[in-house]
N, C-alpha and C. Protein backbone atom coordinates (compact mmCIF):
# COMPACT_ATOMS: atom_id res chain seq x y z
N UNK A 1 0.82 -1.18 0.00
CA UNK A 1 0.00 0.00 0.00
C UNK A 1 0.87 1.26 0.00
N UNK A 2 1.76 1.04 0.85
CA UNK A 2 2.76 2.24 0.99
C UNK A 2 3.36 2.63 -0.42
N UNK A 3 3.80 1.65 -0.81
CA UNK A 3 4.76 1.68 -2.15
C UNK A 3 3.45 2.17 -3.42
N UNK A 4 1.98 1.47 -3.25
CA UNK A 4 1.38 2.10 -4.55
C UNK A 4 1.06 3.48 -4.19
N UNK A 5 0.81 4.32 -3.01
CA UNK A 5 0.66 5.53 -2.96
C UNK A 5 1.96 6.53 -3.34
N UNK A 6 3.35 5.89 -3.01
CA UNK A 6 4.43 6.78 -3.45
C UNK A 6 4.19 6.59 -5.05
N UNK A 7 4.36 5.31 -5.42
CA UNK A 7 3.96 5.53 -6.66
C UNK A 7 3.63 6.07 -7.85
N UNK A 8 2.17 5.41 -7.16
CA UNK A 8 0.92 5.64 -7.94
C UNK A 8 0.47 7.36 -7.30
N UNK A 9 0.33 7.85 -5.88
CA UNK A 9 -0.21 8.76 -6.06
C UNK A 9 -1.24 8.08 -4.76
N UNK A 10 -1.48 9.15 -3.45
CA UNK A 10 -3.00 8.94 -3.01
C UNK A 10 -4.01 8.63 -3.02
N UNK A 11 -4.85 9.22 -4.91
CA UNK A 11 -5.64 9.45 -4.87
C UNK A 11 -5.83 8.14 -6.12
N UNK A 12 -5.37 7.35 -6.79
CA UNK A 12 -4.89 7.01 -7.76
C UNK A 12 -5.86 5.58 -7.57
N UNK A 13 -6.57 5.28 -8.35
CA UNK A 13 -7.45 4.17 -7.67
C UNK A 13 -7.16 2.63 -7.68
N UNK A 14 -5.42 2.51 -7.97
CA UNK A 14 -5.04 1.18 -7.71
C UNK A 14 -4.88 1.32 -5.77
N UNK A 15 -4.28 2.30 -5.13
CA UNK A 15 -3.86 2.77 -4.21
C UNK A 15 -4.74 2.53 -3.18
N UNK A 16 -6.39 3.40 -3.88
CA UNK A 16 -7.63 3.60 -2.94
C UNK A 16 -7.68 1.83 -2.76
N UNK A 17 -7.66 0.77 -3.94
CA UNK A 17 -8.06 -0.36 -3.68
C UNK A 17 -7.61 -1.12 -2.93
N UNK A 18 -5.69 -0.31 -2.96
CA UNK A 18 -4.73 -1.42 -1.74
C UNK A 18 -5.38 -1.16 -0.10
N UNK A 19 -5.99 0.07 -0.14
CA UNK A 19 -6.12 0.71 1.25
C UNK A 19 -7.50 -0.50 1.60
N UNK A 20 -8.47 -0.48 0.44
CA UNK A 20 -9.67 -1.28 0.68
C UNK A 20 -9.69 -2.63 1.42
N UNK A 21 -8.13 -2.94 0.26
CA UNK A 21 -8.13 -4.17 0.77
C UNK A 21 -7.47 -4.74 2.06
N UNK A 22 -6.93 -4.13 2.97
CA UNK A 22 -6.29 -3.59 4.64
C UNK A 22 -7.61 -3.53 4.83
N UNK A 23 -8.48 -2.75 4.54
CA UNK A 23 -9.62 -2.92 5.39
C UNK A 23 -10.43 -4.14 5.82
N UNK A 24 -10.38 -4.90 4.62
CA UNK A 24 -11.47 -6.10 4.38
C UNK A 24 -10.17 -6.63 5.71
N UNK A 25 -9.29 -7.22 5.35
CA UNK A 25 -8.35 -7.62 6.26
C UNK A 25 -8.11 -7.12 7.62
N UNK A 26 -8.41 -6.16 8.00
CA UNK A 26 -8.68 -5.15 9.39
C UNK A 26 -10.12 -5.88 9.52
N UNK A 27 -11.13 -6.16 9.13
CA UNK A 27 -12.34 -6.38 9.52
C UNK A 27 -12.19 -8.12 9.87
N UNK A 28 -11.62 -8.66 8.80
CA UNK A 28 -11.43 -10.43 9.39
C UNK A 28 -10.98 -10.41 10.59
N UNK A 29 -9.92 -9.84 10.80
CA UNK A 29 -9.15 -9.80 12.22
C UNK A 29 -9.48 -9.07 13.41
N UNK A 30 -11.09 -8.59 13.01
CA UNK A 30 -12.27 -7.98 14.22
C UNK A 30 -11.46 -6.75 14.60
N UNK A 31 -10.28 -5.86 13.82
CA UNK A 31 -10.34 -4.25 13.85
C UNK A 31 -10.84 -3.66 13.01
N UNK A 32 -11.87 -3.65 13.70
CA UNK A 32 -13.31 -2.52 13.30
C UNK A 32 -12.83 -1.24 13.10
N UNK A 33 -12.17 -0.64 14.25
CA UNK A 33 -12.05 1.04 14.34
C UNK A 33 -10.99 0.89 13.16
N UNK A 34 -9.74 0.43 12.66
CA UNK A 34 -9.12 0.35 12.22
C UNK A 34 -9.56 0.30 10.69
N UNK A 35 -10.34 -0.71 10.25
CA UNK A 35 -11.18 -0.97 9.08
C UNK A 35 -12.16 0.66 8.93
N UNK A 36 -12.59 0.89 10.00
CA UNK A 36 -13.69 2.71 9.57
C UNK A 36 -12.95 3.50 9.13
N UNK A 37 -11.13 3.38 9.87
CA UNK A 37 -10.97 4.98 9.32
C UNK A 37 -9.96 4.78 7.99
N UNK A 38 -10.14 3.22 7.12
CA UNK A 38 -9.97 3.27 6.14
C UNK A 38 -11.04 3.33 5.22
N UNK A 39 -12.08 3.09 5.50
CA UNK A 39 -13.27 2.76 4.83
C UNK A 39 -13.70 4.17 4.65
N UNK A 40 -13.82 5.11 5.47
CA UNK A 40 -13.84 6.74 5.46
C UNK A 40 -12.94 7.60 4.60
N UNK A 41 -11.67 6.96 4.67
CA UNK A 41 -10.65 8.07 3.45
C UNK A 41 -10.81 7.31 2.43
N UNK A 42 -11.19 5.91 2.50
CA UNK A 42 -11.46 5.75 0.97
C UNK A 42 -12.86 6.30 -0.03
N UNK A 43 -13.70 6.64 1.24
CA UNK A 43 -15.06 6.86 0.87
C UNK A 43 -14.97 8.60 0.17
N UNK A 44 -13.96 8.91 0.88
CA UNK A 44 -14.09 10.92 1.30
C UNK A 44 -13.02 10.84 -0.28
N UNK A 45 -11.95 10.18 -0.09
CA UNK A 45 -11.04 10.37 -1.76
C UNK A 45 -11.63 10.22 -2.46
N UNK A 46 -12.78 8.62 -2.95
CA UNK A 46 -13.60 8.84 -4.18
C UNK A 46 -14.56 9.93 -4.21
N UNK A 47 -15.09 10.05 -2.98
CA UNK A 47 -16.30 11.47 -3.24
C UNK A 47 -15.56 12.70 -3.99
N UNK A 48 -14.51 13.22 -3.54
CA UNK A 48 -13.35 14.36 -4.30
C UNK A 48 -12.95 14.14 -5.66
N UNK A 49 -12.19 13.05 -5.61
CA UNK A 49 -12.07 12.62 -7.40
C UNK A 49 -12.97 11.97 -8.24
N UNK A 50 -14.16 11.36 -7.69
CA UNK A 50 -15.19 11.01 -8.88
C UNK A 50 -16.35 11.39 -8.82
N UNK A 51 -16.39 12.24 -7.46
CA UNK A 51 -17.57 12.55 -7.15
C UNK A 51 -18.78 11.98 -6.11
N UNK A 52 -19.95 12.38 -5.48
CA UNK A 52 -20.65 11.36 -4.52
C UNK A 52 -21.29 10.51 -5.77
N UNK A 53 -21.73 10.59 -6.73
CA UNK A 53 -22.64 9.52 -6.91
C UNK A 53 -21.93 8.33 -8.01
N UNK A 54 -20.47 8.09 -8.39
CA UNK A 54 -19.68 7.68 -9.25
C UNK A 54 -20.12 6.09 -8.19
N UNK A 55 -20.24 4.97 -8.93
CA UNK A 55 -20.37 3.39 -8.64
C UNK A 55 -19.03 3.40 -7.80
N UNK A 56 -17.46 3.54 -7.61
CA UNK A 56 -16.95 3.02 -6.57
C UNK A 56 -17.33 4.53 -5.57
N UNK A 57 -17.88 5.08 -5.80
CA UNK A 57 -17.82 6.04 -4.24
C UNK A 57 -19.26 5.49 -3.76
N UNK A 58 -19.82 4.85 -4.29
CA UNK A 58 -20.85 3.92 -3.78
C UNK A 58 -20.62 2.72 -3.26
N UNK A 59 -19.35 2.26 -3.82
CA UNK A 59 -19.42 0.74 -3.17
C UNK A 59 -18.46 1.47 -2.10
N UNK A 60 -17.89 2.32 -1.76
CA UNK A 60 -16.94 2.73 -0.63
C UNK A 60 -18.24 2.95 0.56
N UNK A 61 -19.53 4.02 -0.02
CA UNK A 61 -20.22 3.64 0.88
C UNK A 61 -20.90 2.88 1.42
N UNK A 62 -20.92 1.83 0.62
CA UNK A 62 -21.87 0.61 0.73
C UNK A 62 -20.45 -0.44 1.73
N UNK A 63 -19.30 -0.17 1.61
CA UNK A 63 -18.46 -1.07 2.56
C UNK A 63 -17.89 -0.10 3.62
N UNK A 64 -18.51 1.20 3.93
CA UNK A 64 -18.19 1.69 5.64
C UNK A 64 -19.72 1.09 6.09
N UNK A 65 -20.53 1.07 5.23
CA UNK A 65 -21.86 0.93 6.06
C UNK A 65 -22.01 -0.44 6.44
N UNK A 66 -21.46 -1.50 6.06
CA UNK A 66 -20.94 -2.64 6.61
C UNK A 66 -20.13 -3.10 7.64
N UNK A 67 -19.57 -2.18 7.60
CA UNK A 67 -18.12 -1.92 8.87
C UNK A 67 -18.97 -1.54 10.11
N UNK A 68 -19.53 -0.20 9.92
CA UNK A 68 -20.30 0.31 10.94
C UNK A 68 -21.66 -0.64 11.41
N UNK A 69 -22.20 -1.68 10.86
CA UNK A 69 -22.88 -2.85 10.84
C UNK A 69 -22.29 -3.69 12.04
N UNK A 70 -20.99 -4.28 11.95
CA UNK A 70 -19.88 -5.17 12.24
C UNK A 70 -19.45 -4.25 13.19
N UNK A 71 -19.25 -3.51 13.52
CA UNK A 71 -19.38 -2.42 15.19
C UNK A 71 -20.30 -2.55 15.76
N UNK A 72 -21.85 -3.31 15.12
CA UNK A 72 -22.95 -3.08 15.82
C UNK A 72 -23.41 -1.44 16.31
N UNK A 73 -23.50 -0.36 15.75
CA UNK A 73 -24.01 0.72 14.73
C UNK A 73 -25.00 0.71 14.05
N UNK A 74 -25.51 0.00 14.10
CA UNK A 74 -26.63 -0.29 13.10
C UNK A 74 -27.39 0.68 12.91
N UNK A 75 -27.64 1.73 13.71
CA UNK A 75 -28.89 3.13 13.04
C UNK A 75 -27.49 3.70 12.40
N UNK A 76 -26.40 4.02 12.09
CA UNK A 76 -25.72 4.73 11.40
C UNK A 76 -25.55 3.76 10.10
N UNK A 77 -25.25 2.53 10.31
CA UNK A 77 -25.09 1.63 9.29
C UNK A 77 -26.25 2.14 8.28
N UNK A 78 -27.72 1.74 8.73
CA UNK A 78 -29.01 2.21 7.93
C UNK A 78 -28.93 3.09 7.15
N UNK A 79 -28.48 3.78 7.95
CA UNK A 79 -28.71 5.46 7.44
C UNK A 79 -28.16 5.57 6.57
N UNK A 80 -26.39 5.00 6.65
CA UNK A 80 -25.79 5.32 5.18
C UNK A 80 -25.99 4.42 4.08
N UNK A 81 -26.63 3.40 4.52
CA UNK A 81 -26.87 2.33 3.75
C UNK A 81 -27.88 2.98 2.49
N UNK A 82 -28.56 3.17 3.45
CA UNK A 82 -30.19 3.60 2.54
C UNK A 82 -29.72 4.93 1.66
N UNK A 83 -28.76 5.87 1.64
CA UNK A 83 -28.63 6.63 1.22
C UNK A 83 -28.07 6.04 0.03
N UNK A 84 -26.89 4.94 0.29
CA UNK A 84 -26.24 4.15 -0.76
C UNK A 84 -27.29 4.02 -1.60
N UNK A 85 -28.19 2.97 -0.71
CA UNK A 85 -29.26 2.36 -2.09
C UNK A 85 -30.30 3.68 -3.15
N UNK A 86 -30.32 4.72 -2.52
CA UNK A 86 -31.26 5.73 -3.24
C UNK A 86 -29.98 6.06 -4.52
N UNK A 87 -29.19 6.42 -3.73
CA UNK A 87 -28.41 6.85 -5.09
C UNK A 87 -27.87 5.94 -6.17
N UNK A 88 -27.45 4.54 -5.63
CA UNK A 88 -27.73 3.41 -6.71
C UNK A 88 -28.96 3.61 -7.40
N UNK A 89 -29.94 3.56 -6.77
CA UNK A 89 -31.34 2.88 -8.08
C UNK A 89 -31.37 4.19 -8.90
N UNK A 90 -30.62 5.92 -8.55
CA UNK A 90 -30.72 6.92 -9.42
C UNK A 90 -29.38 6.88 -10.36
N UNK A 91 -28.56 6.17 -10.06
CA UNK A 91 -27.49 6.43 -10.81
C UNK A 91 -27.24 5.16 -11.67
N UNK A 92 -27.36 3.67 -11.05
CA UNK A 92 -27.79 2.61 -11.57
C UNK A 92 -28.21 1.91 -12.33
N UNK A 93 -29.60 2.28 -11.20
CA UNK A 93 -30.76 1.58 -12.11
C UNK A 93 -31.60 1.21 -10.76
N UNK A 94 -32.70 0.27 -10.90
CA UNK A 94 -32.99 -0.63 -10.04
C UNK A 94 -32.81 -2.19 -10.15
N UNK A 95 -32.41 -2.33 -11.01
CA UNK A 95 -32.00 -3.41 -11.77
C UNK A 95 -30.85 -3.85 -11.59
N UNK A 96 -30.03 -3.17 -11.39
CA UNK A 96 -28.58 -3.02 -10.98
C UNK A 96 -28.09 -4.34 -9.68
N UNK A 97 -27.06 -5.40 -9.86
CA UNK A 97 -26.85 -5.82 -8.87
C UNK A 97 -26.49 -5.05 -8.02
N UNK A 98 -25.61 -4.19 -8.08
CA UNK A 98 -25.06 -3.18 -6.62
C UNK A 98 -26.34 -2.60 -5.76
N UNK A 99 -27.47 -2.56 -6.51
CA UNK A 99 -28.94 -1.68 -6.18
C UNK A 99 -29.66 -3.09 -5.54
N UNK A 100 -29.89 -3.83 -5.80
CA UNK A 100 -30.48 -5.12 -5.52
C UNK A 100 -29.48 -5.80 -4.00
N UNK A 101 -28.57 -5.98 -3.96
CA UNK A 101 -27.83 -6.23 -3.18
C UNK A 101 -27.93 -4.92 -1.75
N UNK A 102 -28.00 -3.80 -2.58
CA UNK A 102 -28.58 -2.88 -1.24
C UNK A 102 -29.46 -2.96 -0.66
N UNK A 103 -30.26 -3.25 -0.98
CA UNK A 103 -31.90 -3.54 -0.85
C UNK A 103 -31.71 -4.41 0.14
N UNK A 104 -31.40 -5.95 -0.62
CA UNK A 104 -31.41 -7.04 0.21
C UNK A 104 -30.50 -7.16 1.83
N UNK A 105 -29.87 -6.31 2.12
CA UNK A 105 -29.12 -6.08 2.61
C UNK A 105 -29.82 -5.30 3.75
N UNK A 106 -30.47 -4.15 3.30
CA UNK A 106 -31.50 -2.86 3.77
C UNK A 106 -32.33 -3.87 4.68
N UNK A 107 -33.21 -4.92 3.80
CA UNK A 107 -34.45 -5.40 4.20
C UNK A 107 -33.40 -6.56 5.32
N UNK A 108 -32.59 -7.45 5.14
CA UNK A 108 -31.75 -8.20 6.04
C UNK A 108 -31.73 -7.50 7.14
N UNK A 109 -31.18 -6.45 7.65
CA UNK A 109 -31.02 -5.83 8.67
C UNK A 109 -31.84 -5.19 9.48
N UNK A 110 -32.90 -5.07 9.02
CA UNK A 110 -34.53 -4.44 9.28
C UNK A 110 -34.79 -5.69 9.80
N UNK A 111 -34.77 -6.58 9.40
CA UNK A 111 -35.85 -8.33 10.23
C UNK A 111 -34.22 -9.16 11.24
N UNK A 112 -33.37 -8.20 11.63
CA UNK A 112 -32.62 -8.95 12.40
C UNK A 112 -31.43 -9.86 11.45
N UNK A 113 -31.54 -10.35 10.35
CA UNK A 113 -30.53 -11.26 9.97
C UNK A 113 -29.23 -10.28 9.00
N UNK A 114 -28.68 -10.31 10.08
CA UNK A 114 -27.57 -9.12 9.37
C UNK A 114 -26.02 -9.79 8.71
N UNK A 115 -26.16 -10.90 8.38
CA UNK A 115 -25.26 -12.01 7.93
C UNK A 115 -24.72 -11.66 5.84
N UNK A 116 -25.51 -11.08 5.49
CA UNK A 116 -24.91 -10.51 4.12
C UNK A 116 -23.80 -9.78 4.37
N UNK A 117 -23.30 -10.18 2.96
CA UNK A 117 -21.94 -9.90 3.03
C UNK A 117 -22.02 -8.29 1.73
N UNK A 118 -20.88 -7.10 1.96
CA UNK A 118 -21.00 -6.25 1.42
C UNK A 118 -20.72 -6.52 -0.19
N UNK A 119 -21.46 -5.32 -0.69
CA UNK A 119 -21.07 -4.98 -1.94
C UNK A 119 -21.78 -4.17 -3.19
């Protein structure tokens, strides 16, 4: 990660993905806080360089709102969740797996079974 940001650059989206992937790996190994405040600069860099409604600044929000899930957070999880899914089905589609997968995910966590996995 170190080496693709000298690289590549911060903002550079092989870089954002090495950071992603420390996270997923921060989250197996149950560091949560550790996994948010990558899941957050990866979320806040794509919002700056592609914008809020670009598909990975969606899946960045669609994987803090998982994190914050996996903290047990869950009214913040929602919250950003559901925001994820509105702006999927407008930018998307509804049709869209990333939009469908929000949903299912939305409605999972609403009836208690919070066992889906992000994306």
């Amino acid at each position: 990660m170190e080496t693709s940001s000298r690289v590549l650059g911060d903002e550079h989206p092989s870089t954002l993905t090495s950071i992603n992937n420390l996270s997923v790996t921060y989250k197996h190994q149950g560091r949560w806080m550790e996994a948010e405040l990558l899941d957050v600069q990866v979320m806040e860099t794509r919002k700056r360089v592609l914008g809020d409604e670009h598909p990975d600044t969606l899946t960045s929000m669609s994987n803090l709102a998982f994190t914050l899930q996996g903290q047990g957070r869950y009214d913040m999880a929602v919250l950003l969740l559901e925001q994820c899914y509105r702006l999927r089905q407008q930018n998307l589609g509804p049709k869209h797996p990333h939009t469908i997968s929000s949903f299912q995910a939305l409605q999972a966590w609403r009836v208690g079974n919070v066992s889906l996995k992000p994306g």
